[in-house]
PDB file of N, CA and C in Angstrom:
ATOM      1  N   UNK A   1       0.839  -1.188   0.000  1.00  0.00           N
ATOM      2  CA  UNK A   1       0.000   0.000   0.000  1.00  0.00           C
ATOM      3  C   UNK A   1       0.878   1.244   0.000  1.00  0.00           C
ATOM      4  N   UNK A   2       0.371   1.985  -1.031  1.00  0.00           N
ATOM      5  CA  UNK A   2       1.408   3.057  -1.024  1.00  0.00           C
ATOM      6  C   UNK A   2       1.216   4.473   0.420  1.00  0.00           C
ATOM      7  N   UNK A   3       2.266   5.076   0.726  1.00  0.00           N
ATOM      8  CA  UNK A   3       1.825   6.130   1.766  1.00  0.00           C
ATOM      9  C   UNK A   3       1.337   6.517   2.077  1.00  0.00           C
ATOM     10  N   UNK A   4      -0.245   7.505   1.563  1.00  0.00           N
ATOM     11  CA  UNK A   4      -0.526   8.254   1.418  1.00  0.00           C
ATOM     12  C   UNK A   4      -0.511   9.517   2.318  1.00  0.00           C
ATOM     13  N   UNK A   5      -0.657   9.255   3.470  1.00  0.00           N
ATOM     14  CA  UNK A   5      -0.622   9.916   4.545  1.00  0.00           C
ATOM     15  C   UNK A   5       0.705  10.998   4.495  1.00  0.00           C
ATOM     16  N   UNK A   6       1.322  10.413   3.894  1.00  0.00           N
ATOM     17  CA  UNK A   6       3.337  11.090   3.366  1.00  0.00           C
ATOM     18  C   UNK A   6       3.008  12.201   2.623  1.00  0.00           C
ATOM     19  N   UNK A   7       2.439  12.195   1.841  1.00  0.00           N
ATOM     20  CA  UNK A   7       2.894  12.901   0.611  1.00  0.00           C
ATOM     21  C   UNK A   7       1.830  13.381   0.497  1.00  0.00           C
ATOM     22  N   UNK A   8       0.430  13.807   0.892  1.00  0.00           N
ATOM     23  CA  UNK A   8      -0.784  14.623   1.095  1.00  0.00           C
ATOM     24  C   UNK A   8      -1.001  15.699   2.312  1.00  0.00           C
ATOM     25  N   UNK A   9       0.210  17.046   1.487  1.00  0.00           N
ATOM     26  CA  UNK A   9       0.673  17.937   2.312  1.00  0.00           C
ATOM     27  C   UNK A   9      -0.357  18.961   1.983  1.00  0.00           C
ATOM     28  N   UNK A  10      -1.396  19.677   2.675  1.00  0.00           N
ATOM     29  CA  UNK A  10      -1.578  20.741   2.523  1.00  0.00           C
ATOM     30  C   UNK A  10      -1.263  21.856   3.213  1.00  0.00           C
ATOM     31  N   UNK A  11      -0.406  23.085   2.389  1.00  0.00           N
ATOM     32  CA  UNK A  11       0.429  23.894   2.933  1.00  0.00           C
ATOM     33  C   UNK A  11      -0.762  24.905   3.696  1.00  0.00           C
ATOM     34  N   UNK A  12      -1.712  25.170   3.420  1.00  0.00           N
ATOM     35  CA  UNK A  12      -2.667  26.434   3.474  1.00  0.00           C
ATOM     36  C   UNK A  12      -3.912  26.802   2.970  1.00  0.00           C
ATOM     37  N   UNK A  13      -4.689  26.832   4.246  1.00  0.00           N
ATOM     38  CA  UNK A  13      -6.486  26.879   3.361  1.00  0.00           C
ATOM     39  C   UNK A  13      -6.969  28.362   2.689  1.00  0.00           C
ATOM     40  N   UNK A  14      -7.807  28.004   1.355  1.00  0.00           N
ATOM     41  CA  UNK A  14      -8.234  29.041   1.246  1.00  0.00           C
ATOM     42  C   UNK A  14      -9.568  29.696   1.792  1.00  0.00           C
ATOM     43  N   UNK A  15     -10.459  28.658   2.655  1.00  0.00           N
ATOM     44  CA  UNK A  15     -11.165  29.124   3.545  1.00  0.00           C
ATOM     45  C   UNK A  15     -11.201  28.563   4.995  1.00  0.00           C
ATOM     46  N   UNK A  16     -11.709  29.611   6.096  1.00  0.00           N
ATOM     47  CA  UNK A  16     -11.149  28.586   7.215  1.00  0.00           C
ATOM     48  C   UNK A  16     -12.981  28.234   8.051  1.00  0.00           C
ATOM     49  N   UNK A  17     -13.628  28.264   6.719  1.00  0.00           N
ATOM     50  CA  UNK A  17     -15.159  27.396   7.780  1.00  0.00           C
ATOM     51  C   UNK A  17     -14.495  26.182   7.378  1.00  0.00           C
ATOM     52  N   UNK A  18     -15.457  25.461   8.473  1.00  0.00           N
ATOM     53  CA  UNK A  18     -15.433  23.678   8.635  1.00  0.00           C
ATOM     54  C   UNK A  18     -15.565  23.105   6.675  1.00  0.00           C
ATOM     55  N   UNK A  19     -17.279  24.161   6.041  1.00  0.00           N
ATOM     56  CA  UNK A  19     -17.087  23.284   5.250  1.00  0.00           C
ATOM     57  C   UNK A  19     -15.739  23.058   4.209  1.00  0.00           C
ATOM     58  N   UNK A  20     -15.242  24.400   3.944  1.00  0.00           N
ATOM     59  CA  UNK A  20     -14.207  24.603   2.977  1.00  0.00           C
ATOM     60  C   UNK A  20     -13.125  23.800   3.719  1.00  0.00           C
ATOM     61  N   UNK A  21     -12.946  24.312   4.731  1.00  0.00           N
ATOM     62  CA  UNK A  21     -11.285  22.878   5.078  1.00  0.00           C
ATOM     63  C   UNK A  21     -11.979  21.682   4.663  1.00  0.00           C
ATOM     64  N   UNK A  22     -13.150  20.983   4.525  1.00  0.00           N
ATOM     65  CA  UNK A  22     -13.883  19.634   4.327  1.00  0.00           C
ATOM     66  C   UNK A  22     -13.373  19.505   2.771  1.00  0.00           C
ATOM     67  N   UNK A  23     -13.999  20.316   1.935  1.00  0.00           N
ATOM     68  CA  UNK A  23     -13.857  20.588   0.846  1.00  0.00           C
ATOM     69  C   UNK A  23     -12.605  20.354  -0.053  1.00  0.00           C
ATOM     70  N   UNK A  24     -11.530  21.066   1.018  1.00  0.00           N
ATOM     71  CA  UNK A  24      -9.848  20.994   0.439  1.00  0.00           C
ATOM     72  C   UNK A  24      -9.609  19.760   0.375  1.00  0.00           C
ATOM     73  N   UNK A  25      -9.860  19.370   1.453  1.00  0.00           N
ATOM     74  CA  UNK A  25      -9.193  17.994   1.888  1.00  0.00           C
ATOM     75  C   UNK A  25      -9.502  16.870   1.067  1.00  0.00           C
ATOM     76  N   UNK A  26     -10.934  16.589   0.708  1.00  0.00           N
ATOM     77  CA  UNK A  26     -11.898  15.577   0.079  1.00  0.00           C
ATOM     78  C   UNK A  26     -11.082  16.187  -1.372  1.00  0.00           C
ATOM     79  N   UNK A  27     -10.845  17.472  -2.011  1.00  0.00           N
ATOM     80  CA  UNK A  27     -10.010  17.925  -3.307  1.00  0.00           C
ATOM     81  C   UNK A  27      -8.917  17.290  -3.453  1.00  0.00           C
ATOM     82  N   UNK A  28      -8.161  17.533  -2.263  1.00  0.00           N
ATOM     83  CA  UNK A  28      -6.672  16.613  -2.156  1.00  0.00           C
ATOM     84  C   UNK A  28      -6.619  15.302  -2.353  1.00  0.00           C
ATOM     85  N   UNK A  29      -7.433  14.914  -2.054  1.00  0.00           N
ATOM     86  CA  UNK A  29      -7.519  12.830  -1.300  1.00  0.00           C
ATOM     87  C   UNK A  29      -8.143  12.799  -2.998  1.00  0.00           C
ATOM     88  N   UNK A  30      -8.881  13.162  -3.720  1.00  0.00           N
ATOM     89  CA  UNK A  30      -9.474  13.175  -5.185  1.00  0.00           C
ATOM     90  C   UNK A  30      -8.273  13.074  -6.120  1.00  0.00           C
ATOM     91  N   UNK A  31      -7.428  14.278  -6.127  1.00  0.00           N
ATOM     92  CA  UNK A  31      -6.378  14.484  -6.697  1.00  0.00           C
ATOM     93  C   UNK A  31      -5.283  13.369  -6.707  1.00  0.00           C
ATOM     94  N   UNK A  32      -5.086  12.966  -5.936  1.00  0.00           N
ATOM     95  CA  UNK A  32      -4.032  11.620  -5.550  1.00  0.00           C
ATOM     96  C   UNK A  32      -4.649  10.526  -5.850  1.00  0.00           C
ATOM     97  N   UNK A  33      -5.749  10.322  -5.715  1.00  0.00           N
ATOM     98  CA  UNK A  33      -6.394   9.303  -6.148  1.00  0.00           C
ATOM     99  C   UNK A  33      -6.425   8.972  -8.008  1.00  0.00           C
ATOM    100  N   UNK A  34      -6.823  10.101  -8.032  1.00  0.00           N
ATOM    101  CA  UNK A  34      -6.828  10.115  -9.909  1.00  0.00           C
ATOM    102  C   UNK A  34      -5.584  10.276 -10.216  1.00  0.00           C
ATOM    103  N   UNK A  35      -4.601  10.616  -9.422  1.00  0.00           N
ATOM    104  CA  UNK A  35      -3.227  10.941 -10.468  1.00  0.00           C
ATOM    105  C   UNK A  35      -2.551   8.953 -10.053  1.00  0.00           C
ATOM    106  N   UNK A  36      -3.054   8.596  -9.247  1.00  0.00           N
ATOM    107  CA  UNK A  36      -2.644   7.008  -8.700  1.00  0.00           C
ATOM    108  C   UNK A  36      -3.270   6.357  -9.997  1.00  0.00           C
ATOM    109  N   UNK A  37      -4.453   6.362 -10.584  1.00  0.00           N
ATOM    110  CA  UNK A  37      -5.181   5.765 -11.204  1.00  0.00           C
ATOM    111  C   UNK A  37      -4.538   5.794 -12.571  1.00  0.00           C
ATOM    112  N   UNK A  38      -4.455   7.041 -13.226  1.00  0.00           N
ATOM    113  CA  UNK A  38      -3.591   7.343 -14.537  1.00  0.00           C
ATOM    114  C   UNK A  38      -1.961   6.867 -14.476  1.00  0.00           C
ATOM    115  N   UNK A  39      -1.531   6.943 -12.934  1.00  0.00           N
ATOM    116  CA  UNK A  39       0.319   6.020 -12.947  1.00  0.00           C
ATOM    117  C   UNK A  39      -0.272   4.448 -13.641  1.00  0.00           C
ATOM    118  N   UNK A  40      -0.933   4.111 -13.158  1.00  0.00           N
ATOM    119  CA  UNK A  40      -1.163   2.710 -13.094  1.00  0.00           C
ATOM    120  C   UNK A  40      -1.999   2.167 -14.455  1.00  0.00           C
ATOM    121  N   UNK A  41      -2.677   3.352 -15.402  1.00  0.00           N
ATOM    122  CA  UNK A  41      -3.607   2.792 -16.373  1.00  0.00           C
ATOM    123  C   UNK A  41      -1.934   3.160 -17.732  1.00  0.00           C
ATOM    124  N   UNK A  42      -1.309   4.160 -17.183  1.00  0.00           N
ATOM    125  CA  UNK A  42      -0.348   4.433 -18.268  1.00  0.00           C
ATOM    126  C   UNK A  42       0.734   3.926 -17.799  1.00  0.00           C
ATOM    127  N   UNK A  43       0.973   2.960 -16.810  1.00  0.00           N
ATOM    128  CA  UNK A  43       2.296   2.225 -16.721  1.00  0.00           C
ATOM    129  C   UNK A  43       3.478   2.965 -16.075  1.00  0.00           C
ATOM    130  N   UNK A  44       3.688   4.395 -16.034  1.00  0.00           N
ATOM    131  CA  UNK A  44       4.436   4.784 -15.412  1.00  0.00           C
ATOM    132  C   UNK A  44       5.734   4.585 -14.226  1.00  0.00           C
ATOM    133  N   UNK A  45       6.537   5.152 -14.698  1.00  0.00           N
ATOM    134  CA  UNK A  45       7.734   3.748 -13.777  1.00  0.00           C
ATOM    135  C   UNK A  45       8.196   4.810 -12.541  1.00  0.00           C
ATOM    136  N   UNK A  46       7.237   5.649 -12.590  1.00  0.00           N
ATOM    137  CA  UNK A  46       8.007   7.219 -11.469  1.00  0.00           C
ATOM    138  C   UNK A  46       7.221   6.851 -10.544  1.00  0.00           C
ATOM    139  N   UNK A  47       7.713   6.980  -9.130  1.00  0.00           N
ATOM    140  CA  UNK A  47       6.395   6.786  -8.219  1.00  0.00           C
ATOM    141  C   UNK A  47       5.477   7.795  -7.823  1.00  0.00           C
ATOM    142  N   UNK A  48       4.419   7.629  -7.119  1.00  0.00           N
ATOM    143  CA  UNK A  48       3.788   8.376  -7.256  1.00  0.00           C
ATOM    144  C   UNK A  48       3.924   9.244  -6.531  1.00  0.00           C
ATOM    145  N   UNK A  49       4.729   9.758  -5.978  1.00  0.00           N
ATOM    146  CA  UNK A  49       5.524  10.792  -5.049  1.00  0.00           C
ATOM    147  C   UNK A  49       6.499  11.728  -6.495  1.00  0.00           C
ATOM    148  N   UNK A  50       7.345  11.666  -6.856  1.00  0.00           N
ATOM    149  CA  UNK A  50       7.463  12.103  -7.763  1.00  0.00           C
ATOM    150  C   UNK A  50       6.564  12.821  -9.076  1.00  0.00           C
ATOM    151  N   UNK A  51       5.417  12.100  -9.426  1.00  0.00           N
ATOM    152  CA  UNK A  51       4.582  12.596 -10.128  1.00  0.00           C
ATOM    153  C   UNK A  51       4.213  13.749  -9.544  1.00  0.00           C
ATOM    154  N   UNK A  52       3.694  13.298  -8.394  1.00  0.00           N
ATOM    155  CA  UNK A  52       2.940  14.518  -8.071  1.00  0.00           C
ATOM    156  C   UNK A  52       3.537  15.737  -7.824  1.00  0.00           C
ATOM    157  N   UNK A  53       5.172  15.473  -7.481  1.00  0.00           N
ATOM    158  CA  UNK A  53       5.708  16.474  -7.257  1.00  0.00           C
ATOM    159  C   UNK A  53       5.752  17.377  -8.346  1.00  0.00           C
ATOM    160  N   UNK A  54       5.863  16.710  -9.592  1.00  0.00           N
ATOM    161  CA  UNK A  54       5.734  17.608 -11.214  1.00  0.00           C
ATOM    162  C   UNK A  54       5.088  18.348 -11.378  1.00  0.00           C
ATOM    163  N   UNK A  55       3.512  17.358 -11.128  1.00  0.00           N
ATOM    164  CA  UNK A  55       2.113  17.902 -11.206  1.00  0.00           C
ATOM    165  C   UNK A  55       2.328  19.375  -9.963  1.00  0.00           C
ATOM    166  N   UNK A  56       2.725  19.682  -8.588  1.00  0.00           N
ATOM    167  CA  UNK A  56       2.889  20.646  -7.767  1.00  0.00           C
ATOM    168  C   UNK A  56       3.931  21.617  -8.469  1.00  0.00           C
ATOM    169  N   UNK A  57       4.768  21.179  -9.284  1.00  0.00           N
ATOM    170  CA  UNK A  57       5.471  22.457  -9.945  1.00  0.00           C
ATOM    171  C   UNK A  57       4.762  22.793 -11.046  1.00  0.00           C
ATOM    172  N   UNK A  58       4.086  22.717 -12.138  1.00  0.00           N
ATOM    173  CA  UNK A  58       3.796  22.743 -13.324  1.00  0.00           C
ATOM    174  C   UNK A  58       2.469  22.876 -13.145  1.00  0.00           C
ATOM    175  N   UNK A  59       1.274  23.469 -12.020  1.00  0.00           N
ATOM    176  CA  UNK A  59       0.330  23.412 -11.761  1.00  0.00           C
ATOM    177  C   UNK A  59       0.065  24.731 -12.665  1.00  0.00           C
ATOM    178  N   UNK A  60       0.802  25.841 -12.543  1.00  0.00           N
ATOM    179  CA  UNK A  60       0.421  27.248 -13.018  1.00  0.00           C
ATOM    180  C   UNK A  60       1.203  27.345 -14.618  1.00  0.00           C
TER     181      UNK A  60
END
């Protein structure tokens, strides 16, 4: 089982009610999930710690 708990850093909310931190979080756990899904449907030999790190530079 891979980490997840590791590498599902959020630096900073952009709202601070209950629902929006709910919101981020359930965004985050989505995000890792689908970028896990596409390592694994396209074979990818990077782990998924690395990917995502790409995906966190190359976001903008």
């Amino acid at each position: 089982m891979d980490q997840a708990a590791l590498h599902l850093h959020i630096k900073s909310f952009f709202g601070t009610s209950e629902n929006a931190v709910k919101s981020q979080i359930w965004i985050a756990i989505s995000v890792y999930v689908l970028v896990a899904i596409i390592k694994k449907r396209l074979e990818i030999k990077a782990d998924l710690y690395t990917i995502l790190r790409v995906l966190s530079l190359a976001q903008f």
